[in-house]
Structures are given as structure tokens and as C-alpha cells.
PDB file of N, CA and C in Angstrom:
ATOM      1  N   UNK A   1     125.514  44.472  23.884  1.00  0.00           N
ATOM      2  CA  UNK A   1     124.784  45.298  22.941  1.00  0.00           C
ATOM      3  C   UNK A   1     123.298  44.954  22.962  1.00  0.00           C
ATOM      4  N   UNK A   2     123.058  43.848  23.117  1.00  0.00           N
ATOM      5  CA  UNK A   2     121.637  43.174  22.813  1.00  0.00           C
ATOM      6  C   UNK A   2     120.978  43.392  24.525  1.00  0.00           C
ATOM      7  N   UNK A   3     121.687  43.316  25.260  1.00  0.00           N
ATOM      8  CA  UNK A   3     121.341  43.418  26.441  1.00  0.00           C
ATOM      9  C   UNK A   3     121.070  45.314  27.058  1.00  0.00           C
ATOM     10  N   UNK A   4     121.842  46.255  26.486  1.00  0.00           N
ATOM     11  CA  UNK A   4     120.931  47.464  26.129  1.00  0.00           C
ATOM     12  C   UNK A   4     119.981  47.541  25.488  1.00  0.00           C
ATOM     13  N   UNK A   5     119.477  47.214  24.519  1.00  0.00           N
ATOM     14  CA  UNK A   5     118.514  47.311  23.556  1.00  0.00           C
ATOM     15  C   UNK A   5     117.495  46.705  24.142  1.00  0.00           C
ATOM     16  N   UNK A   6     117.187  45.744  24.646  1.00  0.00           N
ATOM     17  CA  UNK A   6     116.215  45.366  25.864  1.00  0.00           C
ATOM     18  C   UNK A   6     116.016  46.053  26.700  1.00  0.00           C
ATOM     19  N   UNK A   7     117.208  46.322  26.964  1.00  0.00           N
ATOM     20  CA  UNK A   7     116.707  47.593  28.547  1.00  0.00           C
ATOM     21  C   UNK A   7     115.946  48.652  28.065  1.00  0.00           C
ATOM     22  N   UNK A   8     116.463  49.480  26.947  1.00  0.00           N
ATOM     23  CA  UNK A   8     115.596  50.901  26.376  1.00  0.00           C
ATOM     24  C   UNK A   8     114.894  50.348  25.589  1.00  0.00           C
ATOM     25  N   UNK A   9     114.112  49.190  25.238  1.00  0.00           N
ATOM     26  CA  UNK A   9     112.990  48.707  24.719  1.00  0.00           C
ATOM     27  C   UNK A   9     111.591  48.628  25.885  1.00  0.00           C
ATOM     28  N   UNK A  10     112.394  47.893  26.978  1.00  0.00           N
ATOM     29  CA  UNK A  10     111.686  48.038  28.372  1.00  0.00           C
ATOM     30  C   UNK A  10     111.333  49.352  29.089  1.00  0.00           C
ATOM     31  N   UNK A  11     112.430  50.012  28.575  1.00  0.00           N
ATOM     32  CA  UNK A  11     112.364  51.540  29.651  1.00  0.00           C
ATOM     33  C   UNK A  11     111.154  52.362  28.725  1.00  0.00           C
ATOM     34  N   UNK A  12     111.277  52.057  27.509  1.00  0.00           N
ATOM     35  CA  UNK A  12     110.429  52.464  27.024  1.00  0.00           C
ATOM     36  C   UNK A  12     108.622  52.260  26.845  1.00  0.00           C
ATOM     37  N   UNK A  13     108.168  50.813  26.666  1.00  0.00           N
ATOM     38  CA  UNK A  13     107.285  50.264  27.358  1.00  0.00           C
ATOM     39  C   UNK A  13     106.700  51.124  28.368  1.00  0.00           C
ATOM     40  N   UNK A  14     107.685  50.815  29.466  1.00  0.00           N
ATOM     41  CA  UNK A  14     107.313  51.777  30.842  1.00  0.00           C
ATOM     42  C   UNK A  14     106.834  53.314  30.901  1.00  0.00           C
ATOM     43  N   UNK A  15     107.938  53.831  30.687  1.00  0.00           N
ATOM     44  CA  UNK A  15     107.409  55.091  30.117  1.00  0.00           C
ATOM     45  C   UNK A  15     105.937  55.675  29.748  1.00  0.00           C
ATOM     46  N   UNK A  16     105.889  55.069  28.731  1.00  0.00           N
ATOM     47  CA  UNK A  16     104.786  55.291  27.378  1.00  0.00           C
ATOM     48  C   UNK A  16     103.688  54.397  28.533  1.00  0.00           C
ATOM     49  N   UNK A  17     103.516  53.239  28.888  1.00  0.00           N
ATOM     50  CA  UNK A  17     102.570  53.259  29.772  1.00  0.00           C
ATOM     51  C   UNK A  17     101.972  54.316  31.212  1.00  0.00           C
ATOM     52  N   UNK A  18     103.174  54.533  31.575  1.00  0.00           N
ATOM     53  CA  UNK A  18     103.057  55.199  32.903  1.00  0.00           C
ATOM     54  C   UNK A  18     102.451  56.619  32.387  1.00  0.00           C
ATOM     55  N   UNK A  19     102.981  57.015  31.766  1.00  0.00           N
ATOM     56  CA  UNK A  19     102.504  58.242  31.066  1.00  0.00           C
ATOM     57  C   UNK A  19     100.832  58.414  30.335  1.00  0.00           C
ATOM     58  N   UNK A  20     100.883  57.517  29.901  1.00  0.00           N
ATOM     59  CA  UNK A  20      99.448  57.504  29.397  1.00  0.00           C
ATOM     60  C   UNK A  20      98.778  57.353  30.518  1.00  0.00           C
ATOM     61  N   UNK A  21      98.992  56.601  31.285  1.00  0.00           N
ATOM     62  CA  UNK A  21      98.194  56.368  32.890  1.00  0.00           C
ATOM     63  C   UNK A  21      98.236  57.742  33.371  1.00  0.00           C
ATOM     64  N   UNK A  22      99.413  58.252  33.809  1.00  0.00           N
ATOM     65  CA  UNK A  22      99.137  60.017  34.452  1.00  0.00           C
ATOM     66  C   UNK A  22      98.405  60.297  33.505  1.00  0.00           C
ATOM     67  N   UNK A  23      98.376  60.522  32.530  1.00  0.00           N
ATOM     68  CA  UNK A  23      97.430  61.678  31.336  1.00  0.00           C
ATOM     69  C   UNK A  23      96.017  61.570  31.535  1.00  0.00           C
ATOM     70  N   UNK A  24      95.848  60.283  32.009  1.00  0.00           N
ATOM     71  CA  UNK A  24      94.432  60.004  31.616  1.00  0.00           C
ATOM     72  C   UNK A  24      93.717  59.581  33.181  1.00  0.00           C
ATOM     73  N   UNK A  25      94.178  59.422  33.914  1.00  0.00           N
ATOM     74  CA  UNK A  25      93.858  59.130  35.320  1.00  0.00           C
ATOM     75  C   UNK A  25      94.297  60.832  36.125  1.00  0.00           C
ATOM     76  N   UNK A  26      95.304  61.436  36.196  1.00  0.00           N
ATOM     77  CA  UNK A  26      95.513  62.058  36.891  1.00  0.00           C
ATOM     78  C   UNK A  26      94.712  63.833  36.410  1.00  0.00           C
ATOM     79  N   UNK A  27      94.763  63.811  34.985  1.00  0.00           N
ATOM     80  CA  UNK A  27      94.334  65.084  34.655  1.00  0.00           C
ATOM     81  C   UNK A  27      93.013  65.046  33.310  1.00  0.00           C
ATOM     82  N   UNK A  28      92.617  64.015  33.798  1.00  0.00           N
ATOM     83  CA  UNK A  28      90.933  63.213  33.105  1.00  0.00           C
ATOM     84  C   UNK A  28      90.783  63.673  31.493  1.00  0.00           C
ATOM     85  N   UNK A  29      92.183  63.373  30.884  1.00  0.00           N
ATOM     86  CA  UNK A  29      92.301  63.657  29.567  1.00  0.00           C
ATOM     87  C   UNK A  29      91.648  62.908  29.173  1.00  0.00           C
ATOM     88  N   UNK A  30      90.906  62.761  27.698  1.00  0.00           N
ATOM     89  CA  UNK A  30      90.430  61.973  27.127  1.00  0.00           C
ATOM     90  C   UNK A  30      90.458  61.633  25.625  1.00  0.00           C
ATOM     91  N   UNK A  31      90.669  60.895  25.021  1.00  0.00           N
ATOM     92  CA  UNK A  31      90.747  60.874  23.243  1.00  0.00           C
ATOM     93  C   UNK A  31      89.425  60.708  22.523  1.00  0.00           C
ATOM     94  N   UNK A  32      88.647  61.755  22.038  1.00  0.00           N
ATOM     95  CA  UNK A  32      87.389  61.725  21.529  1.00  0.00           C
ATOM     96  C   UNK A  32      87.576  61.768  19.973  1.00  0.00           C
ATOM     97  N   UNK A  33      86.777  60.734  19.343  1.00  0.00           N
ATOM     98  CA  UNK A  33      86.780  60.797  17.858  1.00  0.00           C
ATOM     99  C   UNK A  33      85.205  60.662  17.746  1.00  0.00           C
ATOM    100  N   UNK A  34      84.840  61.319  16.609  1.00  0.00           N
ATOM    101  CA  UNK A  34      83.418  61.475  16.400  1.00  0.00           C
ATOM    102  C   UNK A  34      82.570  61.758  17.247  1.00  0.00           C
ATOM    103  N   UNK A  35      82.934  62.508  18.227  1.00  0.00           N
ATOM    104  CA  UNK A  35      81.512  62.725  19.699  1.00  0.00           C
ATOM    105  C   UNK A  35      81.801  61.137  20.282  1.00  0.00           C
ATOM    106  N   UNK A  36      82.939  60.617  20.345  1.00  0.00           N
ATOM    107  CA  UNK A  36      82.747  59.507  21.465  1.00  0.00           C
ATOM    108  C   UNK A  36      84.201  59.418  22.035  1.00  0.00           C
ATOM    109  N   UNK A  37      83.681  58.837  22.960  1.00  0.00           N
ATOM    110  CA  UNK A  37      84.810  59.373  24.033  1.00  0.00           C
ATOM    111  C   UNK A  37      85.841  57.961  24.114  1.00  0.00           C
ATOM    112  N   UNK A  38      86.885  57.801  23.799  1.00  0.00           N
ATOM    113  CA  UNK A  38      87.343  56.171  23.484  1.00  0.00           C
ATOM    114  C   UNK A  38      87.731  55.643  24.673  1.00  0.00           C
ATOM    115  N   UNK A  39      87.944  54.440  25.281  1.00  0.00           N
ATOM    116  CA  UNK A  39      87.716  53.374  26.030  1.00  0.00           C
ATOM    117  C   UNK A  39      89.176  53.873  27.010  1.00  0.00           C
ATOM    118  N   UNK A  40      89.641  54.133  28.252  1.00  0.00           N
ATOM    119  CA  UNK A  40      90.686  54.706  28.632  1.00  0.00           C
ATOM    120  C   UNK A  40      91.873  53.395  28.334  1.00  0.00           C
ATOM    121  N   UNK A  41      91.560  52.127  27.726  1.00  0.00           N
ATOM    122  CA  UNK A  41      92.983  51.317  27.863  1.00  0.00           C
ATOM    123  C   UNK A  41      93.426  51.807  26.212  1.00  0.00           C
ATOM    124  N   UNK A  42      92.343  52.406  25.315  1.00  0.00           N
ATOM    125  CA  UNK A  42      92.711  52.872  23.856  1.00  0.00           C
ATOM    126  C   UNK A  42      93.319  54.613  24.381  1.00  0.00           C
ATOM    127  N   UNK A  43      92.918  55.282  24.818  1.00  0.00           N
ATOM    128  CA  UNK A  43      93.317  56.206  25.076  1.00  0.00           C
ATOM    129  C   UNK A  43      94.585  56.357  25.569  1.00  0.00           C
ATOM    130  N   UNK A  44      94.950  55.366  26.599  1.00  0.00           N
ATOM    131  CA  UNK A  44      96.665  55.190  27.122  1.00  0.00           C
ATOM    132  C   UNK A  44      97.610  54.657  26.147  1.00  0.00           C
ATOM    133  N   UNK A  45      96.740  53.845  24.796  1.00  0.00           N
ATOM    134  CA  UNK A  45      97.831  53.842  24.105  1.00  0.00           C
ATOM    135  C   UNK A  45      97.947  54.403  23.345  1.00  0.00           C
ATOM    136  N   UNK A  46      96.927  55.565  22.740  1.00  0.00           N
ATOM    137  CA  UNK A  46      97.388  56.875  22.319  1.00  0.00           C
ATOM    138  C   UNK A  46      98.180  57.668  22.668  1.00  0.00           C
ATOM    139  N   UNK A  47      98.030  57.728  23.958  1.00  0.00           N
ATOM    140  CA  UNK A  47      99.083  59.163  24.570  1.00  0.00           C
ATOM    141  C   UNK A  47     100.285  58.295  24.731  1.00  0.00           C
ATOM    142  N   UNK A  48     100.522  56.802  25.327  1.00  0.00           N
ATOM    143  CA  UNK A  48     101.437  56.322  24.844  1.00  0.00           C
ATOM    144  C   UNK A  48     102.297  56.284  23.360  1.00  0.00           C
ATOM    145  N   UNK A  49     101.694  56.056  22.413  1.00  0.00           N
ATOM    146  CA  UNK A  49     102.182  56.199  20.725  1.00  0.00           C
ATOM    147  C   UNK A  49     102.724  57.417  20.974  1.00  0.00           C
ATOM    148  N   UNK A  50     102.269  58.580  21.900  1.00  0.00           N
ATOM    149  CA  UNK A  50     102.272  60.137  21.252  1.00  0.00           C
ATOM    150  C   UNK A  50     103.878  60.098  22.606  1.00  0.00           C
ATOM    151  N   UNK A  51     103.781  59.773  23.431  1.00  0.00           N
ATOM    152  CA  UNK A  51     105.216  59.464  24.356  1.00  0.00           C
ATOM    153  C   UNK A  51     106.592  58.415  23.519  1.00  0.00           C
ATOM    154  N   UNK A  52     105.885  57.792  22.885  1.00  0.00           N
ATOM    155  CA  UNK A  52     107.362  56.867  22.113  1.00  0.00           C
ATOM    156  C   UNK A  52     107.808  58.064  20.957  1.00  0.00           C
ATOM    157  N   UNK A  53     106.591  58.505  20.108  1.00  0.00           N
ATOM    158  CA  UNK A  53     107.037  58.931  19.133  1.00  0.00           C
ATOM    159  C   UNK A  53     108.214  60.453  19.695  1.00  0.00           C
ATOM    160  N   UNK A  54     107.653  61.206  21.174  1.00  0.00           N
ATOM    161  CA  UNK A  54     108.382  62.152  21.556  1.00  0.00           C
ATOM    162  C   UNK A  54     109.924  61.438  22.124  1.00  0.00           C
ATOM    163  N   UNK A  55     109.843  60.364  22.507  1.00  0.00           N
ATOM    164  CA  UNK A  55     111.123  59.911  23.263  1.00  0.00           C
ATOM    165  C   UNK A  55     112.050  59.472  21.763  1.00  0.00           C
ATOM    166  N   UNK A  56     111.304  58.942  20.711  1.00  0.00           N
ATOM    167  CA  UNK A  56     112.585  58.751  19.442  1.00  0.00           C
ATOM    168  C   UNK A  56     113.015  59.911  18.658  1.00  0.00           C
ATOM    169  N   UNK A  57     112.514  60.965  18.372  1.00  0.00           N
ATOM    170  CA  UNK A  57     112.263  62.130  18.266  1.00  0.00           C
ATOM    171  C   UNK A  57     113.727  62.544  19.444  1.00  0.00           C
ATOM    172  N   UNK A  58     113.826  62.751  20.547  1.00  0.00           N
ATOM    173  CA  UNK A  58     114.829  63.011  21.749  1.00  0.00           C
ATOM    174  C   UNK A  58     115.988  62.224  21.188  1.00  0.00           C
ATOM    175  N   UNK A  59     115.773  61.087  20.741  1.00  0.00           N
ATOM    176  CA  UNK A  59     116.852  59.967  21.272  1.00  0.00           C
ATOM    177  C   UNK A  59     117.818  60.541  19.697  1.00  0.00           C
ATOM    178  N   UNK A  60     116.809  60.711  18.686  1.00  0.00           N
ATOM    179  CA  UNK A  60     117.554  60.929  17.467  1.00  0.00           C
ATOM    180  C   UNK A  60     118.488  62.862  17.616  1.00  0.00           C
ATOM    181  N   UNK A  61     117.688  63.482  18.368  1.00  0.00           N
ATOM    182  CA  UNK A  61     118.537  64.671  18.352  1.00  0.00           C
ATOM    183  C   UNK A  61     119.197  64.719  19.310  1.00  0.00           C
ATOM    184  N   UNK A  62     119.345  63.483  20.504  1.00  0.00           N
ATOM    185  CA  UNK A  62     120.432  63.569  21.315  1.00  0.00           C
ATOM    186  C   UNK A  62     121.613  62.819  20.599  1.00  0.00           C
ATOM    187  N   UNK A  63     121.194  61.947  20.215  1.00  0.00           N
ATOM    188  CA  UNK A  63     122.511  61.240  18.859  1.00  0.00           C
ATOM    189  C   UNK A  63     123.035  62.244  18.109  1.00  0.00           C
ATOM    190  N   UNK A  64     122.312  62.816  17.205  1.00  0.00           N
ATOM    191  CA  UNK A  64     123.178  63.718  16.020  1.00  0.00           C
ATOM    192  C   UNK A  64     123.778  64.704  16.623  1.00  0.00           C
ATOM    193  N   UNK A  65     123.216  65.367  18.257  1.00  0.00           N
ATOM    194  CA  UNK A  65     124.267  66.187  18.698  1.00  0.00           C
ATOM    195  C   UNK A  65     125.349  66.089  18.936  1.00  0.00           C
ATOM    196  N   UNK A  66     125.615  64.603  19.788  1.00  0.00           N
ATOM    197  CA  UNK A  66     126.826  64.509  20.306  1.00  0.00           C
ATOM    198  C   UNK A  66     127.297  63.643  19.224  1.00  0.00           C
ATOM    199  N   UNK A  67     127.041  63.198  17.731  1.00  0.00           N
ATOM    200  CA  UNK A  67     127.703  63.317  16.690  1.00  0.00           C
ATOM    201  C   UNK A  67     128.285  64.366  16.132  1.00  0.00           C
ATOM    202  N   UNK A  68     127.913  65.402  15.554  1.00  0.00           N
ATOM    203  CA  UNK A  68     128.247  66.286  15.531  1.00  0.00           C
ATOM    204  C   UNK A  68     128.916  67.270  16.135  1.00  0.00           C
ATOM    205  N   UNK A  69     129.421  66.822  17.354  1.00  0.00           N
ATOM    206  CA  UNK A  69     130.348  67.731  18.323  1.00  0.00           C
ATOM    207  C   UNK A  69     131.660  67.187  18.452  1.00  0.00           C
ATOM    208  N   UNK A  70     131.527  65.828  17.878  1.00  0.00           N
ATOM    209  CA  UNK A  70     132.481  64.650  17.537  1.00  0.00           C
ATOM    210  C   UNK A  70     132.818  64.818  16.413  1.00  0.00           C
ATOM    211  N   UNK A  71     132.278  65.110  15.397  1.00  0.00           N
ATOM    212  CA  UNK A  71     132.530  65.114  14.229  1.00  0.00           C
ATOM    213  C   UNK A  71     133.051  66.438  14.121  1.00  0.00           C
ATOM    214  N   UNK A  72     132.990  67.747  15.017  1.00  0.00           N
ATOM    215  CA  UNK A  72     133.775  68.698  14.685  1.00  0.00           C
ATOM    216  C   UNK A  72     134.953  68.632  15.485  1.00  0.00           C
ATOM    217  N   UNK A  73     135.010  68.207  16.695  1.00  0.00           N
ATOM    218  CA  UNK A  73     136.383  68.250  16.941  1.00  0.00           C
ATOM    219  C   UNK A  73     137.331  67.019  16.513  1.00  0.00           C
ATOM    220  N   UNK A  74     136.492  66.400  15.870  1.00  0.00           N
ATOM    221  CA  UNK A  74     137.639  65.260  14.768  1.00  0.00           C
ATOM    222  C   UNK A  74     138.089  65.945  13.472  1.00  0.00           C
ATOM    223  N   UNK A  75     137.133  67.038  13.216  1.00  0.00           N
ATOM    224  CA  UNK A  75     137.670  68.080  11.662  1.00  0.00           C
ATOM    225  C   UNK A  75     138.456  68.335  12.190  1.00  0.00           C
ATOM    226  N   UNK A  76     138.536  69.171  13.493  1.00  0.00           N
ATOM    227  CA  UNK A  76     139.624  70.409  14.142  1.00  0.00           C
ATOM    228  C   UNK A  76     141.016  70.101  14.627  1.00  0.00           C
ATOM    229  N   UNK A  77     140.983  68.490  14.737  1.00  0.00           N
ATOM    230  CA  UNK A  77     142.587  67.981  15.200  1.00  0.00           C
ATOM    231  C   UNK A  77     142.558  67.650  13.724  1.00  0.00           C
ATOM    232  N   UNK A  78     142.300  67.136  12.496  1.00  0.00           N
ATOM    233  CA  UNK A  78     142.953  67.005  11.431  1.00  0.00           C
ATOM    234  C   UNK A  78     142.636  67.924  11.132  1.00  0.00           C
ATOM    235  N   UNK A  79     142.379  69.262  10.853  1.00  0.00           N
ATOM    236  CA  UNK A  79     142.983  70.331  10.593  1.00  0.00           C
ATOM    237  C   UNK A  79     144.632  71.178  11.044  1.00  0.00           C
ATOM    238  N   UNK A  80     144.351  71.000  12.267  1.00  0.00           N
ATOM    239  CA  UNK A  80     145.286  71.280  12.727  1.00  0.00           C
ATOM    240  C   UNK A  80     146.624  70.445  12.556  1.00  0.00           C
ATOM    241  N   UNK A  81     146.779  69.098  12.397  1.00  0.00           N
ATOM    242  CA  UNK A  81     147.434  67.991  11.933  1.00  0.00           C
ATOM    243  C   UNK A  81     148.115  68.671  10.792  1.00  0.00           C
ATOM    244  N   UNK A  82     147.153  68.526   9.585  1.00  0.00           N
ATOM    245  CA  UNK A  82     147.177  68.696   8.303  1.00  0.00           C
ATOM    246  C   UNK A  82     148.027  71.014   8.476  1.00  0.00           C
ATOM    247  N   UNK A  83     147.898  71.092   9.338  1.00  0.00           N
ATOM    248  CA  UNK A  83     148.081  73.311   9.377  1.00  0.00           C
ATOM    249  C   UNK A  83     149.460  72.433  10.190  1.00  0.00           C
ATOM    250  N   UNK A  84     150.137  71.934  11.043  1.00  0.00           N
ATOM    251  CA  UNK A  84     151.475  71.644  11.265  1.00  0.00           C
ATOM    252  C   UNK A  84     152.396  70.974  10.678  1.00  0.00           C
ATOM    253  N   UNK A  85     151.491  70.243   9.530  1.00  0.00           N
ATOM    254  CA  UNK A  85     152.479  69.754   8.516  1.00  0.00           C
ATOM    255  C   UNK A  85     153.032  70.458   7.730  1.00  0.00           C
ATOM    256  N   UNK A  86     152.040  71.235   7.353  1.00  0.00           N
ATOM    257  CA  UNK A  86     152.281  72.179   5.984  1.00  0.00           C
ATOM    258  C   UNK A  86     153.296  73.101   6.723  1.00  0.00           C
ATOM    259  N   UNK A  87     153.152  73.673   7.933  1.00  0.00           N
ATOM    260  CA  UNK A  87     153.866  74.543   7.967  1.00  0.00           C
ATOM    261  C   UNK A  87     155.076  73.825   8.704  1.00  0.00           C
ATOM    262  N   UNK A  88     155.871  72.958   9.210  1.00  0.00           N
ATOM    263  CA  UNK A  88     157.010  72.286   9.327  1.00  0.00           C
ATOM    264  C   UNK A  88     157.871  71.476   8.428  1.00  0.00           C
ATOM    265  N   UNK A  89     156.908  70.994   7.368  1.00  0.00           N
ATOM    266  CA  UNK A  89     157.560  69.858   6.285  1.00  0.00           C
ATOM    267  C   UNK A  89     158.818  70.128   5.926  1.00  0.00           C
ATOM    268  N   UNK A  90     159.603  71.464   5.726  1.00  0.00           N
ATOM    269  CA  UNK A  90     160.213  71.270   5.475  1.00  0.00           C
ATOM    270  C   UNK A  90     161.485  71.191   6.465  1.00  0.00           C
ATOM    271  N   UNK A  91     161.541  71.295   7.607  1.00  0.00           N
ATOM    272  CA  UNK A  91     162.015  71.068   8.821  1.00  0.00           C
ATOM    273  C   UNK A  91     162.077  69.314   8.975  1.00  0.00           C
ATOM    274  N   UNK A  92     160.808  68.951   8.669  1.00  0.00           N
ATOM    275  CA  UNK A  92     160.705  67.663   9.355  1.00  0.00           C
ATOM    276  C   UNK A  92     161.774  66.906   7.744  1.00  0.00           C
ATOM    277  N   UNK A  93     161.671  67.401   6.556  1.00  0.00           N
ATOM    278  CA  UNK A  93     162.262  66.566   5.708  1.00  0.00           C
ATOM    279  C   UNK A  93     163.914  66.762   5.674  1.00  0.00           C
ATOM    280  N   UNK A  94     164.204  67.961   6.110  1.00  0.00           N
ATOM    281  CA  UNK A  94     165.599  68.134   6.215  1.00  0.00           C
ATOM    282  C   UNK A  94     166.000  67.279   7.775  1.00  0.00           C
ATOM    283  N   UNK A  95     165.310  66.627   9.022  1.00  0.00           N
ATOM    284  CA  UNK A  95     165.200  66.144   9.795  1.00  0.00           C
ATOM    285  C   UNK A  95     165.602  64.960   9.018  1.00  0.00           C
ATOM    286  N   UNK A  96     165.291  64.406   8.595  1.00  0.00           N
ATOM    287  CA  UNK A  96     164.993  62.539   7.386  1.00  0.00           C
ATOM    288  C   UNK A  96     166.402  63.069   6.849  1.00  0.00           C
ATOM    289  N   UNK A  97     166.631  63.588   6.225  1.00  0.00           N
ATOM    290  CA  UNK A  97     168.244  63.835   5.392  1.00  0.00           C
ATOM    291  C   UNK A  97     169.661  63.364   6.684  1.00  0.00           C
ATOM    292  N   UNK A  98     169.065  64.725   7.347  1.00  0.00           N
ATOM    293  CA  UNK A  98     170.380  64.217   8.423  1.00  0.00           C
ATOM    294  C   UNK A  98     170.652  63.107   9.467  1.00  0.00           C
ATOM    295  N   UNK A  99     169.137  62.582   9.637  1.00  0.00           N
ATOM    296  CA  UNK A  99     169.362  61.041   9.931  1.00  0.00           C
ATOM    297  C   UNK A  99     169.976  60.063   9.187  1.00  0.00           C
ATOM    298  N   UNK A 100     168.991  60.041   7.768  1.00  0.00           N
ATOM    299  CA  UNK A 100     169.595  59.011   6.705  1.00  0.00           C
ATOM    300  C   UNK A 100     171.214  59.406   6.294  1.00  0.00           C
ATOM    301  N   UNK A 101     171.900  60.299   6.298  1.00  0.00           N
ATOM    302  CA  UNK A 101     173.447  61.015   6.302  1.00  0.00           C
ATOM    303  C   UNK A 101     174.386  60.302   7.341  1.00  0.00           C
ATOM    304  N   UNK A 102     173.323  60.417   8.371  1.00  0.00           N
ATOM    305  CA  UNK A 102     174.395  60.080  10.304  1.00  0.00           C
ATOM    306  C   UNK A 102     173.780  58.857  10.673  1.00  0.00           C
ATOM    307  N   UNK A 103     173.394  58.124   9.956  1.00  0.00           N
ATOM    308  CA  UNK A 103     173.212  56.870  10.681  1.00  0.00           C
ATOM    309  C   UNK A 103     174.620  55.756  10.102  1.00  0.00           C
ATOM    310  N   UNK A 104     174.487  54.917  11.402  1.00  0.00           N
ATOM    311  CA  UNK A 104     175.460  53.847  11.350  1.00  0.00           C
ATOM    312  C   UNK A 104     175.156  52.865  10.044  1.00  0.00           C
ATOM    313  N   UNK A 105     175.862  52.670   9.493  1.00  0.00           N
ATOM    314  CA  UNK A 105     175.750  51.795   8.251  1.00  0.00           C
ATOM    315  C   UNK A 105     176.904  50.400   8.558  1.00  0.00           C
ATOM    316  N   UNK A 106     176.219  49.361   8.903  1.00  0.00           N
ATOM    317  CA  UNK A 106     177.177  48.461   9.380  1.00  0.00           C
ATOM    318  C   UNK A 106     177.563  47.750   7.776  1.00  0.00           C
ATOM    319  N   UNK A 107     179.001  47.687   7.936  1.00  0.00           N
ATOM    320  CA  UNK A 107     179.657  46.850   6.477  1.00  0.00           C
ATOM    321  C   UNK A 107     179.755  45.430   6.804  1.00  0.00           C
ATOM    322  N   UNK A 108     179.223  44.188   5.642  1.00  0.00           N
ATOM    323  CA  UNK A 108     179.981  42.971   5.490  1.00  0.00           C
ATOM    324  C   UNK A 108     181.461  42.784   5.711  1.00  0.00           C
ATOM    325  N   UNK A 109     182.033  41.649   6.367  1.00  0.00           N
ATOM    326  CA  UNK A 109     182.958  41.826   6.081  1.00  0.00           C
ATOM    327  C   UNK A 109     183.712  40.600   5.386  1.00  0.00           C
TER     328      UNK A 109
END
């Protein structure tokens, strides 16, 4: 467990660096506040911040999806569970009668 969480702590790092590097080296983006143009290792970790915040953002709506697709087909077999009971119970309880009736009952002797 701890040994994933390092890895997508790292992968992430990476990312968010490499990315800020293309942004700002490859297509001469720049982060200007007040008419000044900020220093490109502050600028990579802007567009970096702006790459983590898009990758947790991903990570949280790739979670709740495939929660939620889980969580409906876990409604849909206990539904269905709960829709074959109701409609057999009384099959399955007259089932319990004629067992408990025909079973071997061994006597003391």
C-alpha cells in the first residue's frame, strides 16, 4: 500500500515537472503578474500546481466512477436477491417443512 503511494507521489512530481518544462520551454508560455514576467523555475511551478491540481481533479472522478458502477451493480444483485426471495419464499419454506418432516431422527437407546 505504502509502496503505491510513493510511486503516484513520484509519478506525480514527474509529471507536474515535465509539464511545466514543455509549457514553458517548448511553447514560450510565461506567468506575468504586474507587467513582470516571473523567473521560468517560478513559472514551472505554476503550471506545475495547475498539472497536480488537474491530475487530482482526474484521479477523484476516476474513483467515484468506478465507485459508482460498483455501487450500482451491488444495488442490482441485492435487488434481485431480495425480487427472488419474495417471490419463492413460499416454495423455499414449504422446502424447510418437508425436510424437517423426512429427516432421519436417530433414537437413544
Amino acid at each position: 500500500m505504502l509502496k503505491n503511494v510513493v510511486i503516484a507521489v513520484l509519478l506525480a512530481i514527474l509529471l507536474s515537472y515535465t509539464m511545466g518544462y514543455a509549457v514553458s520551454d517548448w511553447f514560450d508560455m510565461r506567468i506575468q503578474l504586474d507587467n513582470q514576467v516571473l523567473e521560468p523555475v517560478t513559472s514551472m511551478l505554476g503550471f506545475g500546481l495547475v498539472a497536480v491540481i488537474l491530475m487530482m481533479i482526474g484521479f477523484i472522478v476516476a474513483v467515484s466512477v468506478v465507485g459508482v458502477v460498483f455501487f450500482a451493480v451491488f444495488a442490482a444483485f441485492v435487488g434481485l436477491f431480495v425480487l427472488g426471495l419474495g417471490a419463492f419464499w413460499p416454495m423455499l419454506l414449504l422446502a424447510a417443512v418437508v425436510i424437517w418432516l423426512v429427516k432421519d431422527k436417530s433414537q437413544s437407546a
